[in-house]
N, C-alpha and C. Protein backbone atom coordinates (compact mmCIF):
# COMPACT_ATOMS: atom_id res chain seq x y z
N UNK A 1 0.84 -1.18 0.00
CA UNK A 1 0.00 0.00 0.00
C UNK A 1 0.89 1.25 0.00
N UNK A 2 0.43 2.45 -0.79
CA UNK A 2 1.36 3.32 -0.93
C UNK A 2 0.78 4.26 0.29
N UNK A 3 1.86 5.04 1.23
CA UNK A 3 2.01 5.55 2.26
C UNK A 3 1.49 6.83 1.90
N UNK A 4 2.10 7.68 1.19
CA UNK A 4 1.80 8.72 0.76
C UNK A 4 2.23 9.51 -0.73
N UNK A 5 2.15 10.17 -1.23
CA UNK A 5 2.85 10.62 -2.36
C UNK A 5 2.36 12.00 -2.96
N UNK A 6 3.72 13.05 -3.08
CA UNK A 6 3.65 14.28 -3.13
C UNK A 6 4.03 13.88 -4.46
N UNK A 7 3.21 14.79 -5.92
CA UNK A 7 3.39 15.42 -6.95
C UNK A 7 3.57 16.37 -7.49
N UNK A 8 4.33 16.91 -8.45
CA UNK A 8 4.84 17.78 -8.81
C UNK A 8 4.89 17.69 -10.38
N UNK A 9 3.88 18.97 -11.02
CA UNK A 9 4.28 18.81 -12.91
C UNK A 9 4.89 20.25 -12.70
N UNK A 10 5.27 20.25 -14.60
CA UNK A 10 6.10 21.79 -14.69
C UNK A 10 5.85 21.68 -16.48
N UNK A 11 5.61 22.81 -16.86
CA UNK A 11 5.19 22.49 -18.40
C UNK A 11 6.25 23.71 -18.83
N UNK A 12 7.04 23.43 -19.40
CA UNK A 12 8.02 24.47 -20.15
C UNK A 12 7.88 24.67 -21.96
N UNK A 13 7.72 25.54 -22.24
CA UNK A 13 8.71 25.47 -23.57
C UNK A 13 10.09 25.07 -24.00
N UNK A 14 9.98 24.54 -25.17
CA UNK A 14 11.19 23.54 -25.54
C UNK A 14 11.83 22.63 -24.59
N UNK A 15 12.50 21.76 -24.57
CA UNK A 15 13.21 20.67 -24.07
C UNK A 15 14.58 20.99 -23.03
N UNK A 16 14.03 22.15 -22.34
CA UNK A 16 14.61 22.72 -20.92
C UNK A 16 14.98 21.57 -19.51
N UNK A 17 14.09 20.77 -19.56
CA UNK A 17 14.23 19.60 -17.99
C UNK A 17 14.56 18.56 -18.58
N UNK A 18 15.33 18.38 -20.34
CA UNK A 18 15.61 17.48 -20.85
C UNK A 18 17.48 17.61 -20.79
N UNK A 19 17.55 18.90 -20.47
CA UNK A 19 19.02 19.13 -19.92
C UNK A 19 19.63 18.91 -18.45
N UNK A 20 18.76 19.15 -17.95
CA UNK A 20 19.58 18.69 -16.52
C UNK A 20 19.34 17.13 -15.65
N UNK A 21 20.05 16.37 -16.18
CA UNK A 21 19.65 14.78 -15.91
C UNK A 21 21.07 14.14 -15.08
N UNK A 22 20.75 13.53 -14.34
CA UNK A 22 22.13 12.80 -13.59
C UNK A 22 22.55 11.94 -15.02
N UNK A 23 23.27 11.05 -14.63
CA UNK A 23 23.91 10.59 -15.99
C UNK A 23 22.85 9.03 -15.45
N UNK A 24 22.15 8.26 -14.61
CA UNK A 24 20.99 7.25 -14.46
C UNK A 24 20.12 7.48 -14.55
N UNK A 25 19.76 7.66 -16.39
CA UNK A 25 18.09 8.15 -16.59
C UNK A 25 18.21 7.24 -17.44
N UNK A 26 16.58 6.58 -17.41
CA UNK A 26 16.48 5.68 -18.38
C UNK A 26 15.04 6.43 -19.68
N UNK A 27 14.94 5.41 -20.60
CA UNK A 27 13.79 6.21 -21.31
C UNK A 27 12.58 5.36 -21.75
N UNK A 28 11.93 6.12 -21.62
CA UNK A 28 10.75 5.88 -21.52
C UNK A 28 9.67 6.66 -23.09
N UNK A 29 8.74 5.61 -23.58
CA UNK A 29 7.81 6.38 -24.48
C UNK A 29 6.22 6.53 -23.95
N UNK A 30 5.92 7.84 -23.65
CA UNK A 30 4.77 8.40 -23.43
C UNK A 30 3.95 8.83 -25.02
N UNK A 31 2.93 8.06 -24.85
CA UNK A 31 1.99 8.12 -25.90
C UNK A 31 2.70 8.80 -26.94
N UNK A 32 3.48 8.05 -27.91
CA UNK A 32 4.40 8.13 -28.80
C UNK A 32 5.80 9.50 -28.95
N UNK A 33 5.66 10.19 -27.92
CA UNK A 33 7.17 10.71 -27.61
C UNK A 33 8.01 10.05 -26.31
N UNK A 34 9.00 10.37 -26.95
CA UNK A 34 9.95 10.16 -26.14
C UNK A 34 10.24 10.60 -25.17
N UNK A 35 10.69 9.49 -23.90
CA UNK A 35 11.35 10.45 -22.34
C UNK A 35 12.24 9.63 -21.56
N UNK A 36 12.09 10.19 -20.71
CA UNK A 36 13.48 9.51 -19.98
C UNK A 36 12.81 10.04 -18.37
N UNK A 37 13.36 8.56 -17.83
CA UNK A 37 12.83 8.90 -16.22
C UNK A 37 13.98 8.22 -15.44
N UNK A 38 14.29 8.98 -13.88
CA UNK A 38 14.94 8.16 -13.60
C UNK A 38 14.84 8.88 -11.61
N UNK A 39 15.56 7.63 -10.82
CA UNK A 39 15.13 7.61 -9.74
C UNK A 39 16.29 7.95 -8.67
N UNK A 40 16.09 8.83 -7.89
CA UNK A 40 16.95 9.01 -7.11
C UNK A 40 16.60 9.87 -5.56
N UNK A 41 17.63 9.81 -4.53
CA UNK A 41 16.81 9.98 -3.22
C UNK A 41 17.02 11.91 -3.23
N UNK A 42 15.93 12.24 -2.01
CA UNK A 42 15.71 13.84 -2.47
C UNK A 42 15.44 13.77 -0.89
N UNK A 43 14.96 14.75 -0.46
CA UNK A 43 14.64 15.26 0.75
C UNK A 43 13.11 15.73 0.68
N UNK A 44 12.23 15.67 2.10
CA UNK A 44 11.19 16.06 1.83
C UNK A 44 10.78 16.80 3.41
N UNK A 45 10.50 18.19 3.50
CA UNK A 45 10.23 18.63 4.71
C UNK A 45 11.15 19.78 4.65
N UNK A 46 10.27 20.14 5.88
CA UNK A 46 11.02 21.98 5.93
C UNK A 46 12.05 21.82 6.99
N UNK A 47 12.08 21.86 8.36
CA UNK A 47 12.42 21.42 9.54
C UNK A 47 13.02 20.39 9.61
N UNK A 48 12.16 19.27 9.74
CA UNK A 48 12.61 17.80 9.94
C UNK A 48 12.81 17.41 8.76
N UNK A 49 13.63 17.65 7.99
CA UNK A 49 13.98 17.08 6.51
C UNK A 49 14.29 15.28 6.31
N UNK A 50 13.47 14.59 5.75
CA UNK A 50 14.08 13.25 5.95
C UNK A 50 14.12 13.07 4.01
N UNK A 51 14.88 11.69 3.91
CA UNK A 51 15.33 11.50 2.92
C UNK A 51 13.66 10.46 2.15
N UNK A 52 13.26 10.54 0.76
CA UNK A 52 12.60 10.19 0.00
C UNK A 52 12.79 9.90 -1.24
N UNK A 53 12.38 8.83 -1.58
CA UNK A 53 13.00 8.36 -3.04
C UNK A 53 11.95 9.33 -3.94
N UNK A 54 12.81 9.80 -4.92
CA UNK A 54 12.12 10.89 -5.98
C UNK A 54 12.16 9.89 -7.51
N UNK A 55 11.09 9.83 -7.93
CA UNK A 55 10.67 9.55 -9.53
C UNK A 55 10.55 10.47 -10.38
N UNK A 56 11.32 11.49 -11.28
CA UNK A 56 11.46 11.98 -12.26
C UNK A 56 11.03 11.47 -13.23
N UNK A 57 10.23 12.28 -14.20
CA UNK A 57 9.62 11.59 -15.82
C UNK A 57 9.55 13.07 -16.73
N UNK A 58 10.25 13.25 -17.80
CA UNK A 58 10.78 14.36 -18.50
C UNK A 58 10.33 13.61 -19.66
N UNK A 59 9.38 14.68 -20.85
CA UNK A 59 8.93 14.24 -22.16
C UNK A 59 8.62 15.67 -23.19
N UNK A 60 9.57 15.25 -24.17
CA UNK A 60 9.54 16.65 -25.01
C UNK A 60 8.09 16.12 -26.37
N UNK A 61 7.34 17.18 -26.01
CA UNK A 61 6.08 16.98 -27.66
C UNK A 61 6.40 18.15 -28.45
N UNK A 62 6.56 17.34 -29.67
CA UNK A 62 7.39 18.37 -30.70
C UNK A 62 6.08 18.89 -31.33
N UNK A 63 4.90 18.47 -31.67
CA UNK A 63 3.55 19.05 -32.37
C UNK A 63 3.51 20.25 -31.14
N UNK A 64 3.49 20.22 -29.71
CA UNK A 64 3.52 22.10 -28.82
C UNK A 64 4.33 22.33 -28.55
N UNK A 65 5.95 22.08 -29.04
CA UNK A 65 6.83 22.16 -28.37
C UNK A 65 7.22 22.44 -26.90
N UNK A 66 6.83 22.10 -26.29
CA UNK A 66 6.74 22.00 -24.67
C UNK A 66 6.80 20.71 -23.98
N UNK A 67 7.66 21.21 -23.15
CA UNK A 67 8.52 19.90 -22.50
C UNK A 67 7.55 19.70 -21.07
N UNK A 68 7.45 18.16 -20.35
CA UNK A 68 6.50 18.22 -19.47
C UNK A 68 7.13 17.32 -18.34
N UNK A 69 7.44 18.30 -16.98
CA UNK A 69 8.56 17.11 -16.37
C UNK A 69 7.72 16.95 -15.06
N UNK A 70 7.35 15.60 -14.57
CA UNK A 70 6.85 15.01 -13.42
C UNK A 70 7.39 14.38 -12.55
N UNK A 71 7.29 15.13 -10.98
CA UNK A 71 8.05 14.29 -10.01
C UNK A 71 6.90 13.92 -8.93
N UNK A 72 7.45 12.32 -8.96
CA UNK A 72 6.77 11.77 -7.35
C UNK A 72 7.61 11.38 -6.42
N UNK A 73 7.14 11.62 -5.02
CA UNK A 73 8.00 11.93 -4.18
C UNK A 73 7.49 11.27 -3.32
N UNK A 74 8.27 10.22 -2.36
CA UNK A 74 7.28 9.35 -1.16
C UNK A 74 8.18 8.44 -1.01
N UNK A 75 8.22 7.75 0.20
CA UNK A 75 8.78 6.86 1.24
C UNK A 75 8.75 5.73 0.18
N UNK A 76 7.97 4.87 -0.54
CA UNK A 76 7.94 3.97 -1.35
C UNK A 76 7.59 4.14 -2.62
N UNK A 77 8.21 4.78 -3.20
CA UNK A 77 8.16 5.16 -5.20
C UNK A 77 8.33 4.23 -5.74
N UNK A 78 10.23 3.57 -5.19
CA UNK A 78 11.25 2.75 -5.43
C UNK A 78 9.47 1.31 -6.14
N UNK A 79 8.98 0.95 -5.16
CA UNK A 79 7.82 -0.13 -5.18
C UNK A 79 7.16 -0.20 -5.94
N UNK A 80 6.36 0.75 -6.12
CA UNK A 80 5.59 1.44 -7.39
C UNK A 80 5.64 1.86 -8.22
N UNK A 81 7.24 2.36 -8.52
CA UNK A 81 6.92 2.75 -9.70
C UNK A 81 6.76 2.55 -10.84
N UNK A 82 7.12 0.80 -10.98
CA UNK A 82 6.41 -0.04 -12.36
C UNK A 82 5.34 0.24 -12.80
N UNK A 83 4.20 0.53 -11.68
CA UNK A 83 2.78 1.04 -11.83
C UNK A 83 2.39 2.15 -12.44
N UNK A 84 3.85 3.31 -11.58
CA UNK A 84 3.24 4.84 -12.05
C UNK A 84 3.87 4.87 -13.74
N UNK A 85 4.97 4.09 -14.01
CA UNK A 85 5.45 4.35 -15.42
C UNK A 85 3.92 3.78 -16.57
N UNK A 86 4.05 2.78 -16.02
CA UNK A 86 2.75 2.27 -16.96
C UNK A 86 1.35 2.71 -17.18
N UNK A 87 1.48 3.75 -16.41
CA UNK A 87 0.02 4.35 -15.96
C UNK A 87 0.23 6.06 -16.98
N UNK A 88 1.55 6.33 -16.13
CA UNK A 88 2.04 7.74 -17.34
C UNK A 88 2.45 7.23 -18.88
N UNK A 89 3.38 6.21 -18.98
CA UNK A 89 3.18 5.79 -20.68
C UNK A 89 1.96 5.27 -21.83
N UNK A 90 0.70 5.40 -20.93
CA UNK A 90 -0.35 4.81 -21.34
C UNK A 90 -1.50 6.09 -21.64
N UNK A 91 -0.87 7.23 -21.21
CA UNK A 91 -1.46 8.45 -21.08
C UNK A 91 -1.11 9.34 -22.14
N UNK A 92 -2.44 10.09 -22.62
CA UNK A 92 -2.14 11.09 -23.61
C UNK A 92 -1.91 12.71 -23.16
N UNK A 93 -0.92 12.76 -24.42
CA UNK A 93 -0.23 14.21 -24.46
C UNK A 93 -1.08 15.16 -24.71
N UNK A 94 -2.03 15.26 -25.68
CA UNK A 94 -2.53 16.10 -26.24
C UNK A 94 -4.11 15.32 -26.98
């Protein structure tokens, strides 16, 4: 069962969050463009800051040119996130 989970989108013009990637991103196709997602630990809290595995998912659509980057954030991502990829690659852009 998933504990909790903070989301986060960001819709840019052009392929801006397609530049700043650790070098462990893998890729991924969202309803026929291309992306790349990849997983790594982040912090979550103001005060009591504790550590949380973060899911990144970055996808450039060249028909609006606008790039669309999604983060989930929660104690168990690492678990789920076979689920959340298949759930966002199964989803339309436009």
């Amino acid at each position: 069962m998933l504990k909790s989970l903070e989301v986060q989108s960001r819709t840019l013009k052009g392929k801006d969050p397609l530049k700043r990637l650790t070098s462990q991103f893998l890729y991924i196709n969202v309803y026929g463009h291309e992306g790349i997602y990849e997983i790594y630990e982040g912090k979550k809290g103001f005060l009591r800051r504790k550590s949380v595995d973060v899911l990144r998912i970055c996808f450039y659509c060249d028909k609006t040119n606008r790039s669309l980057e999604l983060k989930f954030r929660g104690y168990d991502v690492k678990e789920h996130f076979p689920g959340i990829l298949s759930y966002i690659g199964g989803s339309k852009c436009h």
